[in-house]
N, C-alpha and C. Protein backbone atom coordinates (compact mmCIF):
# COMPACT_ATOMS: atom_id res chain seq x y z
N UNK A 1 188.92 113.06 280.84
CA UNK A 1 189.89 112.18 280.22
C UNK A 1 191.18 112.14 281.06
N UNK A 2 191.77 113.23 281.82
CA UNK A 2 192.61 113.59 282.28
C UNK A 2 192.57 112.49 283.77
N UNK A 3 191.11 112.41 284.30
CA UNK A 3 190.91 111.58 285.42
C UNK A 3 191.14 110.31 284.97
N UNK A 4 190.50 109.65 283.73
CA UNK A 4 190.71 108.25 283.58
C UNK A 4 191.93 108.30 283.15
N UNK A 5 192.69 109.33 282.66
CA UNK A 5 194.49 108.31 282.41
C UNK A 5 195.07 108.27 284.30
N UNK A 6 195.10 109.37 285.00
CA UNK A 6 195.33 109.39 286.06
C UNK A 6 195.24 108.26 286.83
N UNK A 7 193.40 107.92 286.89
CA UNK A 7 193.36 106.66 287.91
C UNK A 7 193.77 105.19 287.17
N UNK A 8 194.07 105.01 285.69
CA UNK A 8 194.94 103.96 285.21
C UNK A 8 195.98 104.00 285.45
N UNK A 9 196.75 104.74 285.64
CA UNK A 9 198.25 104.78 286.23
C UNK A 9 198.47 104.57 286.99
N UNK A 10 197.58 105.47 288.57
CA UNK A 10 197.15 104.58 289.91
C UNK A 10 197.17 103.14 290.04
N UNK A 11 196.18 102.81 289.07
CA UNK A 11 195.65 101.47 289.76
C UNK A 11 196.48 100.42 288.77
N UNK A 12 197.64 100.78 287.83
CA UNK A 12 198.54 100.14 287.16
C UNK A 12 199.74 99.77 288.10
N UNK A 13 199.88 100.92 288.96
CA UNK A 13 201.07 100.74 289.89
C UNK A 13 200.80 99.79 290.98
N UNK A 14 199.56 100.62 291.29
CA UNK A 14 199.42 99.55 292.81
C UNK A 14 199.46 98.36 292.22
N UNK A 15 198.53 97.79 291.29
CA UNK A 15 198.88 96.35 290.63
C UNK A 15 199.85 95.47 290.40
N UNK A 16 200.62 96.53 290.25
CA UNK A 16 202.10 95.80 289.87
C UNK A 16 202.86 96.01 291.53
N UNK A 17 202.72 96.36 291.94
CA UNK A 17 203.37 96.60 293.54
C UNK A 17 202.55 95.18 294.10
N UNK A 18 201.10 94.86 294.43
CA UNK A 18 200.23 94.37 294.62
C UNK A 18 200.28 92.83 294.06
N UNK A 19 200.57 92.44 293.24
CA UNK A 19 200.20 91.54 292.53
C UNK A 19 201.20 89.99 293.04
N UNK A 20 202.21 90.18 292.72
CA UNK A 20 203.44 89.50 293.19
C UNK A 20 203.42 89.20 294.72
N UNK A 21 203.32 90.38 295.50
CA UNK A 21 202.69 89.74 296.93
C UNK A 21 201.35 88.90 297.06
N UNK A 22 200.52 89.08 296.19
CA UNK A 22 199.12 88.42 296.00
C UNK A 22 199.70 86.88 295.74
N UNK A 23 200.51 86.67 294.48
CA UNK A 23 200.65 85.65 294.56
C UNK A 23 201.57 84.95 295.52
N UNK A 24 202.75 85.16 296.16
CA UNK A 24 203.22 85.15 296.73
C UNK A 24 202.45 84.20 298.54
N UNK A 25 200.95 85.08 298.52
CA UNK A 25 200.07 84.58 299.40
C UNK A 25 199.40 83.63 298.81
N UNK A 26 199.45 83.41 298.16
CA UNK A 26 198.08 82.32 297.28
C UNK A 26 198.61 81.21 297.20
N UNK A 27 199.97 81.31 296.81
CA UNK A 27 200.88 79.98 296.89
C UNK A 27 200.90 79.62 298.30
N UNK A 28 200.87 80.19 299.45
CA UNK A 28 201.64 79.86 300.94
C UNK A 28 200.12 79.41 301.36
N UNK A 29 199.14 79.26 300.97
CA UNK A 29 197.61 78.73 301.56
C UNK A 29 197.64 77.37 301.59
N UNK A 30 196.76 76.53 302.49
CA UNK A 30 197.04 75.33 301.93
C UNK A 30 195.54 75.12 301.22
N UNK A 31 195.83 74.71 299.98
CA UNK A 31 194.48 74.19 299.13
C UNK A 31 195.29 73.35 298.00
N UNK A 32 194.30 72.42 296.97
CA UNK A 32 195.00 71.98 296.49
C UNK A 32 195.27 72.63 294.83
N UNK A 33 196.86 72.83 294.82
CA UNK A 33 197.41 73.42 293.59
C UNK A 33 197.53 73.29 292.54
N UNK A 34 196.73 71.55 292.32
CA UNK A 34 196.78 70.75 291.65
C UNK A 34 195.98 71.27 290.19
N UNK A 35 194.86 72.16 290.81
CA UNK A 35 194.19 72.51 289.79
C UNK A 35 193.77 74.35 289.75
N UNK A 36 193.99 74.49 288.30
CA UNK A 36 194.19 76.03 287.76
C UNK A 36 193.26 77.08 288.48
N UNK A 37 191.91 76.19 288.75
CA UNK A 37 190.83 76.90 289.72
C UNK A 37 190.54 77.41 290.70
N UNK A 38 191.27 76.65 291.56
CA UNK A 38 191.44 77.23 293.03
C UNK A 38 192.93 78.01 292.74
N UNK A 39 193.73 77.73 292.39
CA UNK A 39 194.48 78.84 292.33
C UNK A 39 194.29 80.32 291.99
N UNK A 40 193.64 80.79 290.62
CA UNK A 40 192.64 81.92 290.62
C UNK A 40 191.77 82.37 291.42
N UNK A 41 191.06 81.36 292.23
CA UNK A 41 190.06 82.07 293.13
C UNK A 41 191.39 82.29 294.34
N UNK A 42 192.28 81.65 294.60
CA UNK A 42 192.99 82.33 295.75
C UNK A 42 193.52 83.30 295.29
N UNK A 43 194.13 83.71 294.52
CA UNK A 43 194.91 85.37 293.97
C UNK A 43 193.79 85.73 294.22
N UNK A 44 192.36 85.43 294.00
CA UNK A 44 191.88 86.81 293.71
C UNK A 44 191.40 87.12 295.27
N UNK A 45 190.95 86.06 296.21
CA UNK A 45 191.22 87.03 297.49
C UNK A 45 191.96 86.95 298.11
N UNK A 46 193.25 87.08 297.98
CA UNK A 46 194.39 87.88 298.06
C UNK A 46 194.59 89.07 297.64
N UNK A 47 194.17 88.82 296.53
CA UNK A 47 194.68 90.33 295.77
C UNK A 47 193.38 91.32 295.54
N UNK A 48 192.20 91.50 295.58
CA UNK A 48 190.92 91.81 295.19
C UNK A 48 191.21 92.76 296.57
N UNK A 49 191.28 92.63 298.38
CA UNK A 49 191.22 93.12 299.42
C UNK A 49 192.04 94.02 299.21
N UNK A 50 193.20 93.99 299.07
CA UNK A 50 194.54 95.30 298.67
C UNK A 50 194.48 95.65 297.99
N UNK A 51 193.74 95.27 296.71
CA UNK A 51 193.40 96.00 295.81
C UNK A 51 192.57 97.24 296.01
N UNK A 52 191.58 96.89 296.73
CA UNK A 52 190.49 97.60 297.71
C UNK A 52 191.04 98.79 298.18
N UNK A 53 191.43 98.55 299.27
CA UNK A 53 191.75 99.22 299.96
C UNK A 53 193.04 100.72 299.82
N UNK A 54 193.88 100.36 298.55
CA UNK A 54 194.39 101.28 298.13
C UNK A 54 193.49 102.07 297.43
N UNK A 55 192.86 101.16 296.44
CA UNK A 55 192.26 102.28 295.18
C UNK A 55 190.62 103.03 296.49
N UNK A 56 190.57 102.19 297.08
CA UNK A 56 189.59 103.33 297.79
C UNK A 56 190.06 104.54 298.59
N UNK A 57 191.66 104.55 299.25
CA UNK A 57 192.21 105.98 299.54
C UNK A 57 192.03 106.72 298.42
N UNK A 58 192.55 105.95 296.67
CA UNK A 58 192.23 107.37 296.13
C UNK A 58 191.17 107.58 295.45
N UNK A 59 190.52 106.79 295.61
CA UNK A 59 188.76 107.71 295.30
C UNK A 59 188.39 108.55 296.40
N UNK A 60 188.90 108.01 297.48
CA UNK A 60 188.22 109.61 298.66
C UNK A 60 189.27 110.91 298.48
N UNK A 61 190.27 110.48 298.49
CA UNK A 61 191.11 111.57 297.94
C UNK A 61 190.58 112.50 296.63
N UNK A 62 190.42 111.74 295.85
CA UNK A 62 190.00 112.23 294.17
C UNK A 62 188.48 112.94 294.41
N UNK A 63 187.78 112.29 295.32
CA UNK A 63 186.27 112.60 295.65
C UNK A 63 186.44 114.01 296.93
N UNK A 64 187.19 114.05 297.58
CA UNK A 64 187.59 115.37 298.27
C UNK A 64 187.55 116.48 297.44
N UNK A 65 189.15 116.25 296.81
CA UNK A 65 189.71 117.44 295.94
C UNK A 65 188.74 118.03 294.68
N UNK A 66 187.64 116.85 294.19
CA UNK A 66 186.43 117.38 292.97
C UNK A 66 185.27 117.75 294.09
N UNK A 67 184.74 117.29 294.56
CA UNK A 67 183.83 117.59 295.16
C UNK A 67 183.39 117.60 296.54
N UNK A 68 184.08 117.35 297.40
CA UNK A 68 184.49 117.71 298.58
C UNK A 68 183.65 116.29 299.56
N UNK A 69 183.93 116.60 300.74
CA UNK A 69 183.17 115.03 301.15
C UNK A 69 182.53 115.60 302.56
N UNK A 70 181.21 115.65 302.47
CA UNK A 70 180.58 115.83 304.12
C UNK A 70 181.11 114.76 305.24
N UNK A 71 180.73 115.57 306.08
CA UNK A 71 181.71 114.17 307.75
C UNK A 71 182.52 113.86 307.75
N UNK A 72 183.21 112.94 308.35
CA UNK A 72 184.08 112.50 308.48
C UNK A 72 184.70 111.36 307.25
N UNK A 73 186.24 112.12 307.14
CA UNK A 73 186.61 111.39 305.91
C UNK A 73 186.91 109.92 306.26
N UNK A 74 187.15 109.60 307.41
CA UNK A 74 187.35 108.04 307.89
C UNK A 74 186.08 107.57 307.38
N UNK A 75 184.95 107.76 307.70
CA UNK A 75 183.69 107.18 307.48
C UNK A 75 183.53 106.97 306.04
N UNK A 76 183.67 108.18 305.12
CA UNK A 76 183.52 108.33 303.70
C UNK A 76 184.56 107.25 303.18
N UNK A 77 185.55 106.90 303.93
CA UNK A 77 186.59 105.70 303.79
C UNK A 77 186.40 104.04 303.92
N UNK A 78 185.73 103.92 304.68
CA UNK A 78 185.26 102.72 305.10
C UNK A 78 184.16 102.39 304.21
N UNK A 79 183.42 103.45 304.02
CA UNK A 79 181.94 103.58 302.88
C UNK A 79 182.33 102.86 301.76
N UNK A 80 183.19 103.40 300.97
CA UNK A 80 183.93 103.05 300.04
C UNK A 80 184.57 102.27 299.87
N UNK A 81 185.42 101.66 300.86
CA UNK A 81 185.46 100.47 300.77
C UNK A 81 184.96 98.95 300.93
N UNK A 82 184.00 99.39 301.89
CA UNK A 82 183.08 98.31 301.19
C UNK A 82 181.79 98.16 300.33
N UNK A 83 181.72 99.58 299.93
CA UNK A 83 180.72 99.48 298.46
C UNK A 83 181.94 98.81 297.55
N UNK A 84 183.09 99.27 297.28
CA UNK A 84 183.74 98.75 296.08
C UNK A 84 184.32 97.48 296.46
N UNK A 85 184.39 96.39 297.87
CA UNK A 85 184.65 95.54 297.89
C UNK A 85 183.47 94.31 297.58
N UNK A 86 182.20 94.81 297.66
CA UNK A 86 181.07 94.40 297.31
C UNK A 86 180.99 94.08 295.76
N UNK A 87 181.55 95.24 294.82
CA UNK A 87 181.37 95.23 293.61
C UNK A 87 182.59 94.25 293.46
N UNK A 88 183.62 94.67 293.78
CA UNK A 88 185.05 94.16 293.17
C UNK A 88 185.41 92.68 293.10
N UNK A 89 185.42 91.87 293.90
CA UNK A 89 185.15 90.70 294.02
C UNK A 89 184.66 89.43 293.46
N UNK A 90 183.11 90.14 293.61
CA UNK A 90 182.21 89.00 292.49
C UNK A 90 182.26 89.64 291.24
N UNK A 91 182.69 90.67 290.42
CA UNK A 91 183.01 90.84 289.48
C UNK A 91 184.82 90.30 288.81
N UNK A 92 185.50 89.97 290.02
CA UNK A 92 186.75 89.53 289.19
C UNK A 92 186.36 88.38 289.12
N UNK A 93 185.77 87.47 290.07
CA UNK A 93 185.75 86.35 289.72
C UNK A 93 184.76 85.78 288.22
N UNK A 94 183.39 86.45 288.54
CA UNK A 94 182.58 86.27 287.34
C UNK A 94 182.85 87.19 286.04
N UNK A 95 183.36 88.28 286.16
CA UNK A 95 183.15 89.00 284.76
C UNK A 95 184.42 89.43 284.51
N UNK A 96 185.33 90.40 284.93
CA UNK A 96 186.51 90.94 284.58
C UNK A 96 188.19 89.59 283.96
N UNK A 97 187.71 88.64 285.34
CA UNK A 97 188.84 87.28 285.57
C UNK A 97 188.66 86.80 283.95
N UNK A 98 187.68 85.99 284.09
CA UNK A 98 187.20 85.12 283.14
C UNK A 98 187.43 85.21 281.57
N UNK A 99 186.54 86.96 281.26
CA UNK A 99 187.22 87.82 280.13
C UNK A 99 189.22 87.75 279.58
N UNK A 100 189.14 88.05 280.73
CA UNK A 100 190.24 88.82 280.74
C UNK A 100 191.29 87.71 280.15
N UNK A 101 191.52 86.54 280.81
CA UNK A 101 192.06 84.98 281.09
C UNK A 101 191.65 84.76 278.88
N UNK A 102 190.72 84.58 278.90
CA UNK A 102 190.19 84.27 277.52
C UNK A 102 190.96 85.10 276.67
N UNK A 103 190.64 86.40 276.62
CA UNK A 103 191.25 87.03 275.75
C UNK A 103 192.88 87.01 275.87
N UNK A 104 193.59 87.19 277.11
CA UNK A 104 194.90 86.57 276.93
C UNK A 104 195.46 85.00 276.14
N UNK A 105 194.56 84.46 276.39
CA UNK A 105 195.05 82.88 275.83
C UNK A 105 194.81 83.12 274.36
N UNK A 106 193.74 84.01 274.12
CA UNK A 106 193.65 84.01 272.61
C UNK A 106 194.46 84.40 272.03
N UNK A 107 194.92 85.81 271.96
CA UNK A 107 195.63 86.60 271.67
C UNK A 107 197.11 86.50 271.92
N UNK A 108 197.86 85.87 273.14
CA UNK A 108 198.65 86.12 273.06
C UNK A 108 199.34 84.49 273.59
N UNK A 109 199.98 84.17 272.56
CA UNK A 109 200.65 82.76 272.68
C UNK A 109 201.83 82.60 273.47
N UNK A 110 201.93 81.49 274.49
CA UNK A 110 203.18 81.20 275.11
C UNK A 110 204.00 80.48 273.81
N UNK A 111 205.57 81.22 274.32
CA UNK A 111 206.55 81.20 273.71
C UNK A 111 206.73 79.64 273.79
N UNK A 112 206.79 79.21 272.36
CA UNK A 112 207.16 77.77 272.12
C UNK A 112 209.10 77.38 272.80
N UNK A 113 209.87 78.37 272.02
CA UNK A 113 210.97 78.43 272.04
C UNK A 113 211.54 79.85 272.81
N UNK A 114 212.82 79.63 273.08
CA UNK A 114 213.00 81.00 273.57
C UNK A 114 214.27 81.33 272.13
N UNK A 115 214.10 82.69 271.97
CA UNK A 115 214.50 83.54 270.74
C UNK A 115 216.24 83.59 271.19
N UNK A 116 216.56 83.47 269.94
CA UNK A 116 218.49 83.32 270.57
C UNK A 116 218.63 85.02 270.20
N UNK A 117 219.59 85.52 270.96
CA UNK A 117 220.31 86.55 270.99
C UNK A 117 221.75 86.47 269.45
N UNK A 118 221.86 87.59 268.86
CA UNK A 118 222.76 87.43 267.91
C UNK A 118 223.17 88.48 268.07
N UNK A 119 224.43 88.96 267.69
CA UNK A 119 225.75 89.73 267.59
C UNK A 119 225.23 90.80 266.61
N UNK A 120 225.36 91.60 266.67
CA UNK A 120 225.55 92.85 265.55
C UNK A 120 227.28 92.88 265.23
């Protein structure tokens, strides 16, 4: 339990470090912006690769310190990152994105109005 709050905090930060530059790139591409679709698929490879590539330092890290890693840790590095860039990817786009997008729109409504501030 102690590992899964750990690597949510990890991969909460890098996200938020991560994310804003993601978009940041997605906007500067040229495609057309016109529509909500290609914009999502550009964040996400933008952001899916750095995403990568951090959270795979700390799975070899985390995979060292529990159970140690034969050869070379560069290798055990690269391994890992592209087993989890393999997974990561076609899962934001098909399963995690999609979910995720839905249940926000459901649940949580854009502000019609913005709320006035009052005096105590």
């Amino acid at each position: 339990m102690i590992q899964f709050v750990v690597t949510f905090i990890v991969a909460f930060i890098a996200e938020s470090i991560v994310e804003p530059k993601a978009r940041k790139l997605a906007l500067s591409l040229p495609y057309d912006k016109s529509k909500e679709t290609n914009f999502i698929i550009a964040i996400a490879f933008c952001m899916v690769p750095i995403m990568v590539l951090i959270m795979s330092v700390y799975g070899v890290i985390l995979t060292r310190l529990i159970i140690g890693i034969e050869g070379s840790i560069v290798t055990a590095y690269l391994k890992t990152v592209g087993l989890n860039f393999i997974v990561a990817l076609p899962s934001q786009l098909l399963i995690v994105g999609p979910i995720s997008r839905r249940l926000l729109t459901k649940y949580i409504k854009p502000a019609t109005h913005k709320p006035k501030l009052t005096k105590i």
